[in-house]
Each structure stands twice: as structure tokens, then as C-alpha cells.
PDB file of N, CA and C in Angstrom:
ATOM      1  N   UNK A   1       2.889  32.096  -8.865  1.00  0.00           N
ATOM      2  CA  UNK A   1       4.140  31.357  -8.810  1.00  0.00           C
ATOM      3  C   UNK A   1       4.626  31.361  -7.369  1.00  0.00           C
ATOM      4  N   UNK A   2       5.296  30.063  -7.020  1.00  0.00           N
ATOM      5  CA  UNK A   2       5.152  30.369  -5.795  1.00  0.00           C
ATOM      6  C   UNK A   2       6.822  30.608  -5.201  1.00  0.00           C
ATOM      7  N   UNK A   3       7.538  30.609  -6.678  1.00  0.00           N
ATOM      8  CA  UNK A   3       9.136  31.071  -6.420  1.00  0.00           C
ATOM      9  C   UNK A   3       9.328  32.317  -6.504  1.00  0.00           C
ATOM     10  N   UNK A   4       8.862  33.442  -6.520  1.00  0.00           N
ATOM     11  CA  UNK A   4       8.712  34.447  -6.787  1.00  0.00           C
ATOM     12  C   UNK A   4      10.475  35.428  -6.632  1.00  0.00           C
ATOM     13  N   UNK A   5      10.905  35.064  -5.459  1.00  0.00           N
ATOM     14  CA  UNK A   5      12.220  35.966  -5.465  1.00  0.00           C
ATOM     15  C   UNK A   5      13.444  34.834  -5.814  1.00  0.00           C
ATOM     16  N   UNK A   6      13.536  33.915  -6.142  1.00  0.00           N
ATOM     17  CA  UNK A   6      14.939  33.304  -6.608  1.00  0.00           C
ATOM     18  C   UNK A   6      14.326  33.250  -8.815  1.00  0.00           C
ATOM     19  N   UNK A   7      15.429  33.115  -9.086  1.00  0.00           N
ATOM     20  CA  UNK A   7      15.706  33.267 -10.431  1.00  0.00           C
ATOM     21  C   UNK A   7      15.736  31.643 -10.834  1.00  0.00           C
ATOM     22  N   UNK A   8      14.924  31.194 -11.626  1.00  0.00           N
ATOM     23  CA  UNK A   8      14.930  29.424 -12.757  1.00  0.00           C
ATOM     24  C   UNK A   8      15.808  30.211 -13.856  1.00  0.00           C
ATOM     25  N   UNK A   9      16.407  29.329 -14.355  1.00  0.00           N
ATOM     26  CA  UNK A   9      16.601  29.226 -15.865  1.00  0.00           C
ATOM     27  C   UNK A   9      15.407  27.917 -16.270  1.00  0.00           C
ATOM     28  N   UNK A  10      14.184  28.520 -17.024  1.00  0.00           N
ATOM     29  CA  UNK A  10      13.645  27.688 -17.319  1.00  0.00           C
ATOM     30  C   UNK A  10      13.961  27.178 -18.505  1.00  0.00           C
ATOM     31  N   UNK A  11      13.851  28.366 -19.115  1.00  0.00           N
ATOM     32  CA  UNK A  11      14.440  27.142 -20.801  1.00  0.00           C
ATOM     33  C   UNK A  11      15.523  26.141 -20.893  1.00  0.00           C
ATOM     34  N   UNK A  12      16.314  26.518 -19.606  1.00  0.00           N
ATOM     35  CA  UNK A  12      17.178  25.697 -20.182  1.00  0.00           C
ATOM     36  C   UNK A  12      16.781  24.434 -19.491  1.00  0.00           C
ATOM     37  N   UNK A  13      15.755  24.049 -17.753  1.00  0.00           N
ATOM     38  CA  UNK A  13      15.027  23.365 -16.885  1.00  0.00           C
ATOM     39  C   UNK A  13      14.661  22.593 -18.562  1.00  0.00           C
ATOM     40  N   UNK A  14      13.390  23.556 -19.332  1.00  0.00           N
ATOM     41  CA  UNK A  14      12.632  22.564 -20.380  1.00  0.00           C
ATOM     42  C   UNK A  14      13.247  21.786 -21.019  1.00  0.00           C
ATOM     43  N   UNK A  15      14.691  22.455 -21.702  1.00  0.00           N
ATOM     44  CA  UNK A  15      15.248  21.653 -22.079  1.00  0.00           C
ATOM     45  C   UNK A  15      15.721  20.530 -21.727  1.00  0.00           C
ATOM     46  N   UNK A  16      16.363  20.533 -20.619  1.00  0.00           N
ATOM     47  CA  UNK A  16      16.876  19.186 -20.148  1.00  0.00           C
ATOM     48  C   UNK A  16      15.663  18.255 -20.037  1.00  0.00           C
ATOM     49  N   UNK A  17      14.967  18.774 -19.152  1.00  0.00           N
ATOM     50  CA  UNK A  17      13.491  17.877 -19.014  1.00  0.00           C
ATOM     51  C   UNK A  17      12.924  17.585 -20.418  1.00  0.00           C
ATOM     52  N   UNK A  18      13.252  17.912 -21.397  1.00  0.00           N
ATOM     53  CA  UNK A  18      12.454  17.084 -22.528  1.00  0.00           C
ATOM     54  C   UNK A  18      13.322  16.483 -23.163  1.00  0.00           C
ATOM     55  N   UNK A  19      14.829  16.680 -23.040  1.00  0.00           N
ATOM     56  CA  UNK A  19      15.872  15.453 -23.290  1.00  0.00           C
ATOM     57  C   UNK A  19      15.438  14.102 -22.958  1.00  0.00           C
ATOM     58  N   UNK A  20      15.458  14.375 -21.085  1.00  0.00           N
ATOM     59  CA  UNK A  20      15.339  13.070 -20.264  1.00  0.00           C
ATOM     60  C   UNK A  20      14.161  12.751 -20.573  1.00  0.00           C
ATOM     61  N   UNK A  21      12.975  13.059 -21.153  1.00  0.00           N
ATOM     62  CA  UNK A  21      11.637  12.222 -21.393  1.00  0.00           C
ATOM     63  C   UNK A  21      11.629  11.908 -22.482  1.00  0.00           C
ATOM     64  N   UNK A  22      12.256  12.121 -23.268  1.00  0.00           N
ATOM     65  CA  UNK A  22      12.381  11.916 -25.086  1.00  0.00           C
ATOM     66  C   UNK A  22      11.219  11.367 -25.318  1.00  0.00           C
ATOM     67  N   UNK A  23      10.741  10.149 -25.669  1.00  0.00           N
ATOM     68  CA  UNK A  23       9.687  10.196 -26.463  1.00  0.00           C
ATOM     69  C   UNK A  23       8.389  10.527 -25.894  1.00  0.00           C
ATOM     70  N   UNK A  24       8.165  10.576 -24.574  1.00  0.00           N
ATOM     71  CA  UNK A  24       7.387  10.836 -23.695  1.00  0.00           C
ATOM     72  C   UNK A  24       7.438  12.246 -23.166  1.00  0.00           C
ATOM     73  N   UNK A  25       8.021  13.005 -24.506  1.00  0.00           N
ATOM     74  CA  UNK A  25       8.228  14.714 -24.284  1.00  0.00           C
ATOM     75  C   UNK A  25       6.578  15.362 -24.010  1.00  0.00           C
ATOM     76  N   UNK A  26       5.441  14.613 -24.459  1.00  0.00           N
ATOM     77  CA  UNK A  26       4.305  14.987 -24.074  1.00  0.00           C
ATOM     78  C   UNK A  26       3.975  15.341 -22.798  1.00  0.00           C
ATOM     79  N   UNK A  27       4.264  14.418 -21.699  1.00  0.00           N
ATOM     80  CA  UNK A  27       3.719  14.426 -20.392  1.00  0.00           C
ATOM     81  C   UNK A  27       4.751  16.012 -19.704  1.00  0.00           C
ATOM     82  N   UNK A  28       5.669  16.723 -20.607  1.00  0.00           N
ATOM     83  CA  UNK A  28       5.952  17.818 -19.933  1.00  0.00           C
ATOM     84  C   UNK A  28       5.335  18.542 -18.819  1.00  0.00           C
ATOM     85  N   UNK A  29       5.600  18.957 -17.783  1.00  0.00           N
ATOM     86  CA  UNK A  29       4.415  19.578 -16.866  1.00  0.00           C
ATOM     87  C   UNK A  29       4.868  20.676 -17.121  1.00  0.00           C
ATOM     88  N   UNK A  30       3.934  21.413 -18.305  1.00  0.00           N
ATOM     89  CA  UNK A  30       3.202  22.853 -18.369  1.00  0.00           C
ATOM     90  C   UNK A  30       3.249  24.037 -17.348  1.00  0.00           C
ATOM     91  N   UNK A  31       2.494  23.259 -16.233  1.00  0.00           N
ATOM     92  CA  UNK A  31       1.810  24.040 -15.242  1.00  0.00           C
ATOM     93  C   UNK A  31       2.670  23.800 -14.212  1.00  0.00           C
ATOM     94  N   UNK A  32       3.632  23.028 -13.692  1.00  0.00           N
ATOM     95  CA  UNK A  32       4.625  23.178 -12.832  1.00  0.00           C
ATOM     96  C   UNK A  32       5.582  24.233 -13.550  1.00  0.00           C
ATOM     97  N   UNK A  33       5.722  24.064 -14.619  1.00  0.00           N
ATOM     98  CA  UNK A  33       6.905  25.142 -14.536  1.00  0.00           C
ATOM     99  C   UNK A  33       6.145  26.385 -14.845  1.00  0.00           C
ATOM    100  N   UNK A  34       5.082  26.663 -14.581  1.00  0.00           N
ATOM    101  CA  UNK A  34       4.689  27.988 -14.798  1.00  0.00           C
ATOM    102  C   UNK A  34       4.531  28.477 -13.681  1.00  0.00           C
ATOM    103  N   UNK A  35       3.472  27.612 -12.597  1.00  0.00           N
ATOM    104  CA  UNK A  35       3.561  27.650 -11.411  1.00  0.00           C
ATOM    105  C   UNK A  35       4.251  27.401  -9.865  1.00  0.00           C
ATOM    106  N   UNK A  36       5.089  26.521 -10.404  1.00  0.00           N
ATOM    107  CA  UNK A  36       6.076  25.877  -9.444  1.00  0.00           C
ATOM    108  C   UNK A  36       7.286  25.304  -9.812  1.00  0.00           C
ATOM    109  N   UNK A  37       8.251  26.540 -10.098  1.00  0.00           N
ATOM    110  CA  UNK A  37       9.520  26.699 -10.829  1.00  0.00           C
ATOM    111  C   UNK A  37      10.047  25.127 -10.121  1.00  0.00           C
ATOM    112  N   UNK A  38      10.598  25.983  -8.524  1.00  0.00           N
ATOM    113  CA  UNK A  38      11.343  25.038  -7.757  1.00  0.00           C
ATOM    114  C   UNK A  38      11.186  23.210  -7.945  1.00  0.00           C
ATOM    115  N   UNK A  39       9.992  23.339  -8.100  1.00  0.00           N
ATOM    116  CA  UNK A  39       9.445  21.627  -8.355  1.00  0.00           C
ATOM    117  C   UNK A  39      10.048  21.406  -9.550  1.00  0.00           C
ATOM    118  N   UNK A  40      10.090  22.023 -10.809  1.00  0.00           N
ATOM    119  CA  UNK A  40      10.139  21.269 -11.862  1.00  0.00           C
ATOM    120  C   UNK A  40      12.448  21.602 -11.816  1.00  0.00           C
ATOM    121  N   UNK A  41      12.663  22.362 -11.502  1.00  0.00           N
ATOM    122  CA  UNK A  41      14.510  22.474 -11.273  1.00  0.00           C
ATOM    123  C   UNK A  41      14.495  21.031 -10.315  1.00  0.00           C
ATOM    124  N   UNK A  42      13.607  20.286  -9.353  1.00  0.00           N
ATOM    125  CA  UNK A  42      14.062  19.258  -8.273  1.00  0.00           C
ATOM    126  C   UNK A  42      14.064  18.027  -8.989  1.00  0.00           C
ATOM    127  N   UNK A  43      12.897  18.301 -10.418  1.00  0.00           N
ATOM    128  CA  UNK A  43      12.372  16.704 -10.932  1.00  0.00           C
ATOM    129  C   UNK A  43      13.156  16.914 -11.696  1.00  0.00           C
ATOM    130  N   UNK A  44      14.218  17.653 -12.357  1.00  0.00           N
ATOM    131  CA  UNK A  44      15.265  17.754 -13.616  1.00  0.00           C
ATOM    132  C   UNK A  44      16.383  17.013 -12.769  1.00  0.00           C
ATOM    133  N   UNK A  45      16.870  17.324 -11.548  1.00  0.00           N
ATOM    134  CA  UNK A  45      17.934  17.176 -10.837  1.00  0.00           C
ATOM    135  C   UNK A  45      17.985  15.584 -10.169  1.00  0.00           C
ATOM    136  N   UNK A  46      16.842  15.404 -10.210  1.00  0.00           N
ATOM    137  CA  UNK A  46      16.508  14.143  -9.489  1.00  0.00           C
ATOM    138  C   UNK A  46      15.824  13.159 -10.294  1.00  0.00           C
ATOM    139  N   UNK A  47      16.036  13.460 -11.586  1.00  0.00           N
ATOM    140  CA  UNK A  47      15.348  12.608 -12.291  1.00  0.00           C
ATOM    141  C   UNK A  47      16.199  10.731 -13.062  1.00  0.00           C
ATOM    142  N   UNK A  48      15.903  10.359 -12.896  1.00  0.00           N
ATOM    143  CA  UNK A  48      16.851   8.862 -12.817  1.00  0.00           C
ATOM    144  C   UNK A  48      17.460   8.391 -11.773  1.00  0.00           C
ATOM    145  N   UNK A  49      16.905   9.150 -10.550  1.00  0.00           N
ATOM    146  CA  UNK A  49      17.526   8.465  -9.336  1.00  0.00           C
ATOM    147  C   UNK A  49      16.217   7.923  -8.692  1.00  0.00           C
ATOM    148  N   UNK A  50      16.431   7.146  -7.605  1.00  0.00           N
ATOM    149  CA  UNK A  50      15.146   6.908  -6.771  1.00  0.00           C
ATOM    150  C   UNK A  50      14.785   8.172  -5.411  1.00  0.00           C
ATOM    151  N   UNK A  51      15.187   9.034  -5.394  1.00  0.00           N
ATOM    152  CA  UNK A  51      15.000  10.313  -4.724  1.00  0.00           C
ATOM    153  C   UNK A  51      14.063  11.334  -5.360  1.00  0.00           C
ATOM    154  N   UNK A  52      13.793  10.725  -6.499  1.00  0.00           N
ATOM    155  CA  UNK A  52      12.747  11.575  -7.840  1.00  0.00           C
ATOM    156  C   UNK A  52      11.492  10.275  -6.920  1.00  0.00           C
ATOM    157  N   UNK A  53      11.478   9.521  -6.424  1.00  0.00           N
ATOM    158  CA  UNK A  53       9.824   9.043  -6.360  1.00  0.00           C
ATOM    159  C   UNK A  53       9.654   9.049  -4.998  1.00  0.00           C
ATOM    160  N   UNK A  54      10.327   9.286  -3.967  1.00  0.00           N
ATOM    161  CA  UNK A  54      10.172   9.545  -2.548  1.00  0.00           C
ATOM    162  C   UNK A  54       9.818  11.431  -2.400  1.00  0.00           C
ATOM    163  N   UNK A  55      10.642  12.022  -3.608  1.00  0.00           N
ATOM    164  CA  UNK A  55       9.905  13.803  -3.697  1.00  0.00           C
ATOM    165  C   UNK A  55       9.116  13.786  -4.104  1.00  0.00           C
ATOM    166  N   UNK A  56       8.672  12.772  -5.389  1.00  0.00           N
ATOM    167  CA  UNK A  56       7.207  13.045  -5.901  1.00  0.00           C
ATOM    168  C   UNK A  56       6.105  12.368  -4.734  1.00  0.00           C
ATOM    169  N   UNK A  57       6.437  11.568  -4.421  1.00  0.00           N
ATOM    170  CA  UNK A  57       5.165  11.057  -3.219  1.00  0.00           C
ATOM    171  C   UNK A  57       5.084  11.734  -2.234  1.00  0.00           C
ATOM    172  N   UNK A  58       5.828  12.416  -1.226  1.00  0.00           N
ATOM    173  CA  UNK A  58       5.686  13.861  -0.568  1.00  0.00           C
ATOM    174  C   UNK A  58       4.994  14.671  -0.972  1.00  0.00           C
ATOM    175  N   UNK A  59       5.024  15.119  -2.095  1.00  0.00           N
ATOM    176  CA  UNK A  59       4.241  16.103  -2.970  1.00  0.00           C
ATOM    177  C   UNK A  59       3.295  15.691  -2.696  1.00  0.00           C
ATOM    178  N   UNK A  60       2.466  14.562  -3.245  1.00  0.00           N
ATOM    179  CA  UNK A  60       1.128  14.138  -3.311  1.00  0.00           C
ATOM    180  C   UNK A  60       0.691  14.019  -2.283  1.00  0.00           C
ATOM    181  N   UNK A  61       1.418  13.916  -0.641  1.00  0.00           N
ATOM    182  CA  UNK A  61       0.749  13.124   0.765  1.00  0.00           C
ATOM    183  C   UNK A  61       1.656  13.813   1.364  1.00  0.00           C
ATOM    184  N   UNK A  62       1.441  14.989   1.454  1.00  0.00           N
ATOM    185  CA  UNK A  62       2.334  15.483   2.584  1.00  0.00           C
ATOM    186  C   UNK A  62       1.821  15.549   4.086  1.00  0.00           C
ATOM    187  N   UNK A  63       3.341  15.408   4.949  1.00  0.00           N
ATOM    188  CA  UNK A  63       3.346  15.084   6.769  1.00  0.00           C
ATOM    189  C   UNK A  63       3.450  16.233   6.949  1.00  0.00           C
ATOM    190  N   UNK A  64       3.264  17.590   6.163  1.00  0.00           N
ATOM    191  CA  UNK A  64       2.930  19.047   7.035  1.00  0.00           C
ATOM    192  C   UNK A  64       1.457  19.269   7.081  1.00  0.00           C
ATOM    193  N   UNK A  65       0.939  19.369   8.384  1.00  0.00           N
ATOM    194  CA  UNK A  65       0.100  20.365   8.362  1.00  0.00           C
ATOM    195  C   UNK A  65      -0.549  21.414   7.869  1.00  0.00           C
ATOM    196  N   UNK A  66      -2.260  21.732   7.492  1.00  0.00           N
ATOM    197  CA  UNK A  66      -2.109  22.580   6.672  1.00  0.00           C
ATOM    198  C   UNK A  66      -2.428  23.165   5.622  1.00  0.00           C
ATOM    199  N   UNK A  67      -1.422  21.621   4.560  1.00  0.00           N
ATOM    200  CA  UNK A  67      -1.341  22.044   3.454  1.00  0.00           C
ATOM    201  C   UNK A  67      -2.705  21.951   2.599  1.00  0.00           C
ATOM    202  N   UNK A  68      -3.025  22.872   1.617  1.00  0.00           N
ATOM    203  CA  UNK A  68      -4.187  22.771   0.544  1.00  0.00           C
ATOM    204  C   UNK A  68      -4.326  21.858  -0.783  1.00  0.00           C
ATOM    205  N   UNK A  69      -3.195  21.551  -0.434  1.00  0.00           N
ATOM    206  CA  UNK A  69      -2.692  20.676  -1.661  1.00  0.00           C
ATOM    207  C   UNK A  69      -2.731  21.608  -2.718  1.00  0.00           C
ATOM    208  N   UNK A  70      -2.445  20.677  -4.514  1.00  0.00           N
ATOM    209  CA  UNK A  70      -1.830  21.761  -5.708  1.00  0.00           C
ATOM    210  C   UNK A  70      -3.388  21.418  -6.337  1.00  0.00           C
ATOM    211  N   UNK A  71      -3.352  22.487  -7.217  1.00  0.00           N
ATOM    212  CA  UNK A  71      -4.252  22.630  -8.352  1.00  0.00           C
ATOM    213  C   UNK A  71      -4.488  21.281  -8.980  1.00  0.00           C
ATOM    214  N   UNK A  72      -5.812  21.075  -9.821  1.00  0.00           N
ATOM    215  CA  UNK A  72      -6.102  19.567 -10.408  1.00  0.00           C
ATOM    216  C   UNK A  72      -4.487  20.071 -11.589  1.00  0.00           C
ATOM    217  N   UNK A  73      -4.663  20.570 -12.004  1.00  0.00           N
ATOM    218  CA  UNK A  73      -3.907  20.220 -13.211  1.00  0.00           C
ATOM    219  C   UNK A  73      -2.315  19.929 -12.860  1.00  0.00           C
ATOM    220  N   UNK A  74      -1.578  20.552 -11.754  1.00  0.00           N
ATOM    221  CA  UNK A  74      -0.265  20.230 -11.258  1.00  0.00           C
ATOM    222  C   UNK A  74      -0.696  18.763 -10.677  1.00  0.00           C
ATOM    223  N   UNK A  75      -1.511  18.475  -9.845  1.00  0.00           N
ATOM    224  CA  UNK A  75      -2.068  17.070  -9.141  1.00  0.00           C
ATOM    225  C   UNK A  75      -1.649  16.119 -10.201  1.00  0.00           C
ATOM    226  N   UNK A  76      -2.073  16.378 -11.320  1.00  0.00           N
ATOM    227  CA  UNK A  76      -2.061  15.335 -12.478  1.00  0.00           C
ATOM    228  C   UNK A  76      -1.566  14.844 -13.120  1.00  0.00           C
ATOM    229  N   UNK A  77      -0.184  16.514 -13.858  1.00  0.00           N
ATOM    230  CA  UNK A  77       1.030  16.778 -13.834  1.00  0.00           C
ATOM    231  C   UNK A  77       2.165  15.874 -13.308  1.00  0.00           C
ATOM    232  N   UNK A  78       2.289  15.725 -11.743  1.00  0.00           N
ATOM    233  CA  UNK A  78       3.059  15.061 -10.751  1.00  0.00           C
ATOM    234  C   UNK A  78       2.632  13.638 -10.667  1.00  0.00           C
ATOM    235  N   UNK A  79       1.298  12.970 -10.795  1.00  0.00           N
ATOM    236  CA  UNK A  79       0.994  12.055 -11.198  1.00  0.00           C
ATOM    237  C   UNK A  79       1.724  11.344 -12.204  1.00  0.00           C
ATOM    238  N   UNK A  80       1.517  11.863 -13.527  1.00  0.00           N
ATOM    239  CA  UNK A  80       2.164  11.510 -15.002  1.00  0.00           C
ATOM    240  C   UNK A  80       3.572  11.617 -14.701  1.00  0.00           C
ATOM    241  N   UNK A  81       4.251  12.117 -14.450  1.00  0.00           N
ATOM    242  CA  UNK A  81       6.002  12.606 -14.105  1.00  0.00           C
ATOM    243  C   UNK A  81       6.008  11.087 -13.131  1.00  0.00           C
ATOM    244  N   UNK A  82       5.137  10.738 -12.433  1.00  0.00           N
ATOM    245  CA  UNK A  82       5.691   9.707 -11.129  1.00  0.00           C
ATOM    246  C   UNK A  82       5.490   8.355 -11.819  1.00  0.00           C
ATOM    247  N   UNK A  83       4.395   8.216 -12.547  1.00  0.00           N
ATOM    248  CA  UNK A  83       3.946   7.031 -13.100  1.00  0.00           C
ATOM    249  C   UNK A  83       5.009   6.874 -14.477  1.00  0.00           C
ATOM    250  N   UNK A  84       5.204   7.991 -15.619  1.00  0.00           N
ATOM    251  CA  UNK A  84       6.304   7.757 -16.411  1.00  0.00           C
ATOM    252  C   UNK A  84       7.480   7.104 -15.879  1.00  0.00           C
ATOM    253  N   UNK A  85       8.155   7.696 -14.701  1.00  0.00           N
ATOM    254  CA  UNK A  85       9.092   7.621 -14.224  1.00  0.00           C
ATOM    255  C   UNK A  85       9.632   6.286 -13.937  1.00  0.00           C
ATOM    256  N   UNK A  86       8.732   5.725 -13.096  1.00  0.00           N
ATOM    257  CA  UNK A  86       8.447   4.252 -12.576  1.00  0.00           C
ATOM    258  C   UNK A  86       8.116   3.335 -13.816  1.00  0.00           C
ATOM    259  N   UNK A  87       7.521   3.523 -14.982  1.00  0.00           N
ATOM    260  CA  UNK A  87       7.391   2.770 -16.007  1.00  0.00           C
ATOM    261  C   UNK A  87       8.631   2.342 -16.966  1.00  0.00           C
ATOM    262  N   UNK A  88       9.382   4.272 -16.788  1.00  0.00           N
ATOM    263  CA  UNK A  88      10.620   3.768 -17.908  1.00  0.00           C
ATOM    264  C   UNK A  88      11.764   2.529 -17.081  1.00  0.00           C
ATOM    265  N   UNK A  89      11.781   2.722 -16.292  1.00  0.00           N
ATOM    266  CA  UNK A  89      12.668   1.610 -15.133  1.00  0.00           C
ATOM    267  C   UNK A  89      13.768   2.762 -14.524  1.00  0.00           C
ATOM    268  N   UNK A  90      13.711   3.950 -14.253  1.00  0.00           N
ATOM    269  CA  UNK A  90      14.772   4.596 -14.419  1.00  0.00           C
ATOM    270  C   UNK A  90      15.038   4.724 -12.878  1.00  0.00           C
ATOM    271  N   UNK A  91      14.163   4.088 -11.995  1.00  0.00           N
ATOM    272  CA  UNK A  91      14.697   4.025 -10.505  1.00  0.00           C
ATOM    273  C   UNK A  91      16.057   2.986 -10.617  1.00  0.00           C
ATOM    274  N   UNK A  92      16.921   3.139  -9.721  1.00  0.00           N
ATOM    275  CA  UNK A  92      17.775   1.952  -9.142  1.00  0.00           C
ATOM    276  C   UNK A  92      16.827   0.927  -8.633  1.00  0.00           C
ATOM    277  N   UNK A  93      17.509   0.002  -8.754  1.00  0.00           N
ATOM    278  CA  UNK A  93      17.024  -1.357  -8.546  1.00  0.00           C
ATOM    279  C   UNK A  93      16.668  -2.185  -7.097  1.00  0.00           C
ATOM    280  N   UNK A  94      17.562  -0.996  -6.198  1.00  0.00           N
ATOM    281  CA  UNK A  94      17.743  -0.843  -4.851  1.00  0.00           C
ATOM    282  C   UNK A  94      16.649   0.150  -4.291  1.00  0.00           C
ATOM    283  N   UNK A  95      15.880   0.338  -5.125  1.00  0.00           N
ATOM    284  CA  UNK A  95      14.759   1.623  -4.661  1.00  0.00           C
ATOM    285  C   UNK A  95      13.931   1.042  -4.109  1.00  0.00           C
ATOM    286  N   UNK A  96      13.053   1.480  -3.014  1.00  0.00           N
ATOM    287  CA  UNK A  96      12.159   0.703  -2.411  1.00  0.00           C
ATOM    288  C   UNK A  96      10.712   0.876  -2.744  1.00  0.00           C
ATOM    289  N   UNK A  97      10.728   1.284  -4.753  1.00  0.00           N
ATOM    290  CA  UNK A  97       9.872   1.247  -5.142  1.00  0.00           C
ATOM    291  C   UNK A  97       9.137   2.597  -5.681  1.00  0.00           C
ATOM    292  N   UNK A  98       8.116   3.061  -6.387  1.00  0.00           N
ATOM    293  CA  UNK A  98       7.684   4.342  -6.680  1.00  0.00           C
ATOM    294  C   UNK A  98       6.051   4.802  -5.554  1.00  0.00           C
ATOM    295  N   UNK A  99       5.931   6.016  -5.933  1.00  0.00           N
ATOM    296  CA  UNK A  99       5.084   6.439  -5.257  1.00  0.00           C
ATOM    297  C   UNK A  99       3.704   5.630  -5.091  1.00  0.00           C
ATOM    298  N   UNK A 100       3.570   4.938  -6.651  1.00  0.00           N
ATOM    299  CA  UNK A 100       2.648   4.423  -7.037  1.00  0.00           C
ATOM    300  C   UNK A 100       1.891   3.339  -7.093  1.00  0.00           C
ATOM    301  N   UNK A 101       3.022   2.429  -6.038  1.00  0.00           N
ATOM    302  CA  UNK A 101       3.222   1.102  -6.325  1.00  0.00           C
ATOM    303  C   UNK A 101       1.922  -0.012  -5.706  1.00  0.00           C
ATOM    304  N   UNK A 102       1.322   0.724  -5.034  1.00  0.00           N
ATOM    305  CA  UNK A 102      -0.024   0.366  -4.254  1.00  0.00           C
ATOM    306  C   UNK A 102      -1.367   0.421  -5.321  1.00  0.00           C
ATOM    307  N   UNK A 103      -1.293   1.371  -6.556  1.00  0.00           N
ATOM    308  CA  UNK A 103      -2.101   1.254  -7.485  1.00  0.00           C
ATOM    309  C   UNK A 103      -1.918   0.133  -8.410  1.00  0.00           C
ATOM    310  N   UNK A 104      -3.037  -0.606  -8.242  1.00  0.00           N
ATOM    311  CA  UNK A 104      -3.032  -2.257  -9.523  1.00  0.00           C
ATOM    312  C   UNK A 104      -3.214  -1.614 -11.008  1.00  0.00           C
ATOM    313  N   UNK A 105      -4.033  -0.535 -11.434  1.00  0.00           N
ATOM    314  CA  UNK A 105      -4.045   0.390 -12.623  1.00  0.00           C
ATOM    315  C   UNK A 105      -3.789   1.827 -12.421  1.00  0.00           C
ATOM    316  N   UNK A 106      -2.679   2.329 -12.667  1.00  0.00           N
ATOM    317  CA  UNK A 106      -2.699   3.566 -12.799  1.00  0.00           C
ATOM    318  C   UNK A 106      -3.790   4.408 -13.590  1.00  0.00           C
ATOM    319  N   UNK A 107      -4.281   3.656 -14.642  1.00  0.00           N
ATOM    320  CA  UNK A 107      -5.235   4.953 -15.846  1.00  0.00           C
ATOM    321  C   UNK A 107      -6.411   4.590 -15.331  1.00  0.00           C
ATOM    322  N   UNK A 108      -6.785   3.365 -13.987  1.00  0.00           N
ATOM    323  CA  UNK A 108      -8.246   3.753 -13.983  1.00  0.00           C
ATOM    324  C   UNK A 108      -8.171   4.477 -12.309  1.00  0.00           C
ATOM    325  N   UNK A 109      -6.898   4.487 -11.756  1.00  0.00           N
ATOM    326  CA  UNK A 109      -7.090   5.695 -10.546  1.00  0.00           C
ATOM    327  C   UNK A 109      -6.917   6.877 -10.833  1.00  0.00           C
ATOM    328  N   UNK A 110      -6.390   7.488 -11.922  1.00  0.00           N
ATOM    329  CA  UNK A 110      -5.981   8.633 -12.786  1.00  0.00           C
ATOM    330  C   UNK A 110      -7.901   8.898 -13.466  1.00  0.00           C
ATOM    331  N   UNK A 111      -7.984   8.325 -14.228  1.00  0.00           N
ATOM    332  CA  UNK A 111      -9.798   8.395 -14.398  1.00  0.00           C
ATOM    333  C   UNK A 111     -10.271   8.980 -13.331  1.00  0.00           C
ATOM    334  N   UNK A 112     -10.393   7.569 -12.178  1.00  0.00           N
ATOM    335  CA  UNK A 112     -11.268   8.216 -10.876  1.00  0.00           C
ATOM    336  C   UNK A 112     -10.638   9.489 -10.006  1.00  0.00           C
ATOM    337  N   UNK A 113      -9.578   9.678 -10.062  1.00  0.00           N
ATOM    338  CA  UNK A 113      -8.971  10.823  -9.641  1.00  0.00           C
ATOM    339  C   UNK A 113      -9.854  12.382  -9.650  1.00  0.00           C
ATOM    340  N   UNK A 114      -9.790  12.264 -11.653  1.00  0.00           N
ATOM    341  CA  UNK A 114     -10.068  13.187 -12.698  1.00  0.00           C
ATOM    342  C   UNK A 114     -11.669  13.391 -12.002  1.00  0.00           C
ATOM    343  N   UNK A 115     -12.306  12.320 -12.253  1.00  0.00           N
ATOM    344  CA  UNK A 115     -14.000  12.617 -11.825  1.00  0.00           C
ATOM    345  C   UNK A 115     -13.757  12.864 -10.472  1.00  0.00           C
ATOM    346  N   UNK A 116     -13.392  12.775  -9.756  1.00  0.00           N
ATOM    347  CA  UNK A 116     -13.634  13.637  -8.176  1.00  0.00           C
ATOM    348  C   UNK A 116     -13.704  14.748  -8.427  1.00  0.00           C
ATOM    349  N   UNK A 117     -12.603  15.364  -8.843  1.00  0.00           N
ATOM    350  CA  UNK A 117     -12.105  16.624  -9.133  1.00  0.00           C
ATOM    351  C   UNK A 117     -13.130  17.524 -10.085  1.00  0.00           C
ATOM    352  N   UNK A 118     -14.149  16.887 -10.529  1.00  0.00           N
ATOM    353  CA  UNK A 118     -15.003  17.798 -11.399  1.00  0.00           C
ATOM    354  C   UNK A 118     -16.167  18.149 -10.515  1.00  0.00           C
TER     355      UNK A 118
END
């Protein structure tokens, strides 16, 4: 975990987060909140704004140096959270769009994603 000295309330994080996804309570990310408290308290807080798809695309392409990037399964996780997100319409209208918006199919770059990764 990589929050190790600040305190989540996660149950109550899950909860809200499976309010705001209601029927799409499936795509929960598991493995962010097991592994990366802070991420999943930012996507609860930021979720229905357009500041939820400029943090999630950082995540995926980050301008630090460095970085190793996340595990396949958080990778995939943050994927599904960015692509839901952008599907339900829940950006403002004034948003300059989702992380994703350069992909013509999400489920066949999500496929090819998956096979790299094996």
C-alpha cells in the first residue's frame, strides 16, 4: 500500500463509490483500494466533475520521471473507472474531453492492452 501512514475510511470511500456507479457497481477497483487508498478517496471526490479525467490520464502518462508505472490489474482498473466515466456523460460539457478520447474502440485497445501485458 502505498498510503501507509495517513488513515482512509474505506468503507465508507466503497460506499460512496458504489452509490456513484450504481449499476456499473461491477467495475469497482478492488485493487486500488487495496493498494492505492489515496487514488480511490481522489476518484470518489472527483467523480462527476471533469478533474476526474485530467487525474485519471496523469495516472496513465505521467510527466514525472522515473515512474514504473501501476500493476496490470490497477492499469486496467483506472482504465474501466476512465472509460465508464466518459460513457455515463458525467463530465461537464465544458470539459475538454476524457482521457480516452483518441481511442476509436475502447474494448479492442483494452484487449490489446491485456495481451501485451501477458
Amino acid at each position: 500500500m502505498d498510503d501507509g501512514q495517513e488513515n482512509f475510511d474505506i468503507p465508507a470511500l466503497r460506499a460512496k463509490l458504489l452509490e456513484l456507479l450504481g449499476p456499473q457497481s461491477d467495475i469497482y477497483p478492488v485493487q486500488i483500494e487495496q493498494q492505492f487508498p489515496r487514488i480511490l478517496e481522489q476518484v470518489v471526490g472527483l467523480w462527476g466533475k471533469a478533474g476526474l479525467d485530467a487525474y485519471l490520464a496523469d495516472l496513465m502518462v505521467t510527466k514525472r520521471p522515473g515512474r514504473k508505472g501501476f500493476p496490470h490489474d490497477v492499469a486496467l482498473e483506472i482504465f474501466r473507472l476512465a472509460t465508464t466515466h466518459g460513457a455515463l456523460g458525467l463530465t461537464p460539457n465544458n470539459s475538454p474531453g476524457t482521457a480516452w478520447d483518441w481511442v476509436d474502440d475502447p474494448e479492442l485497445f483494452k484487449r490489446e492492452f491485456m495481451n501485451r501485458q501477458e
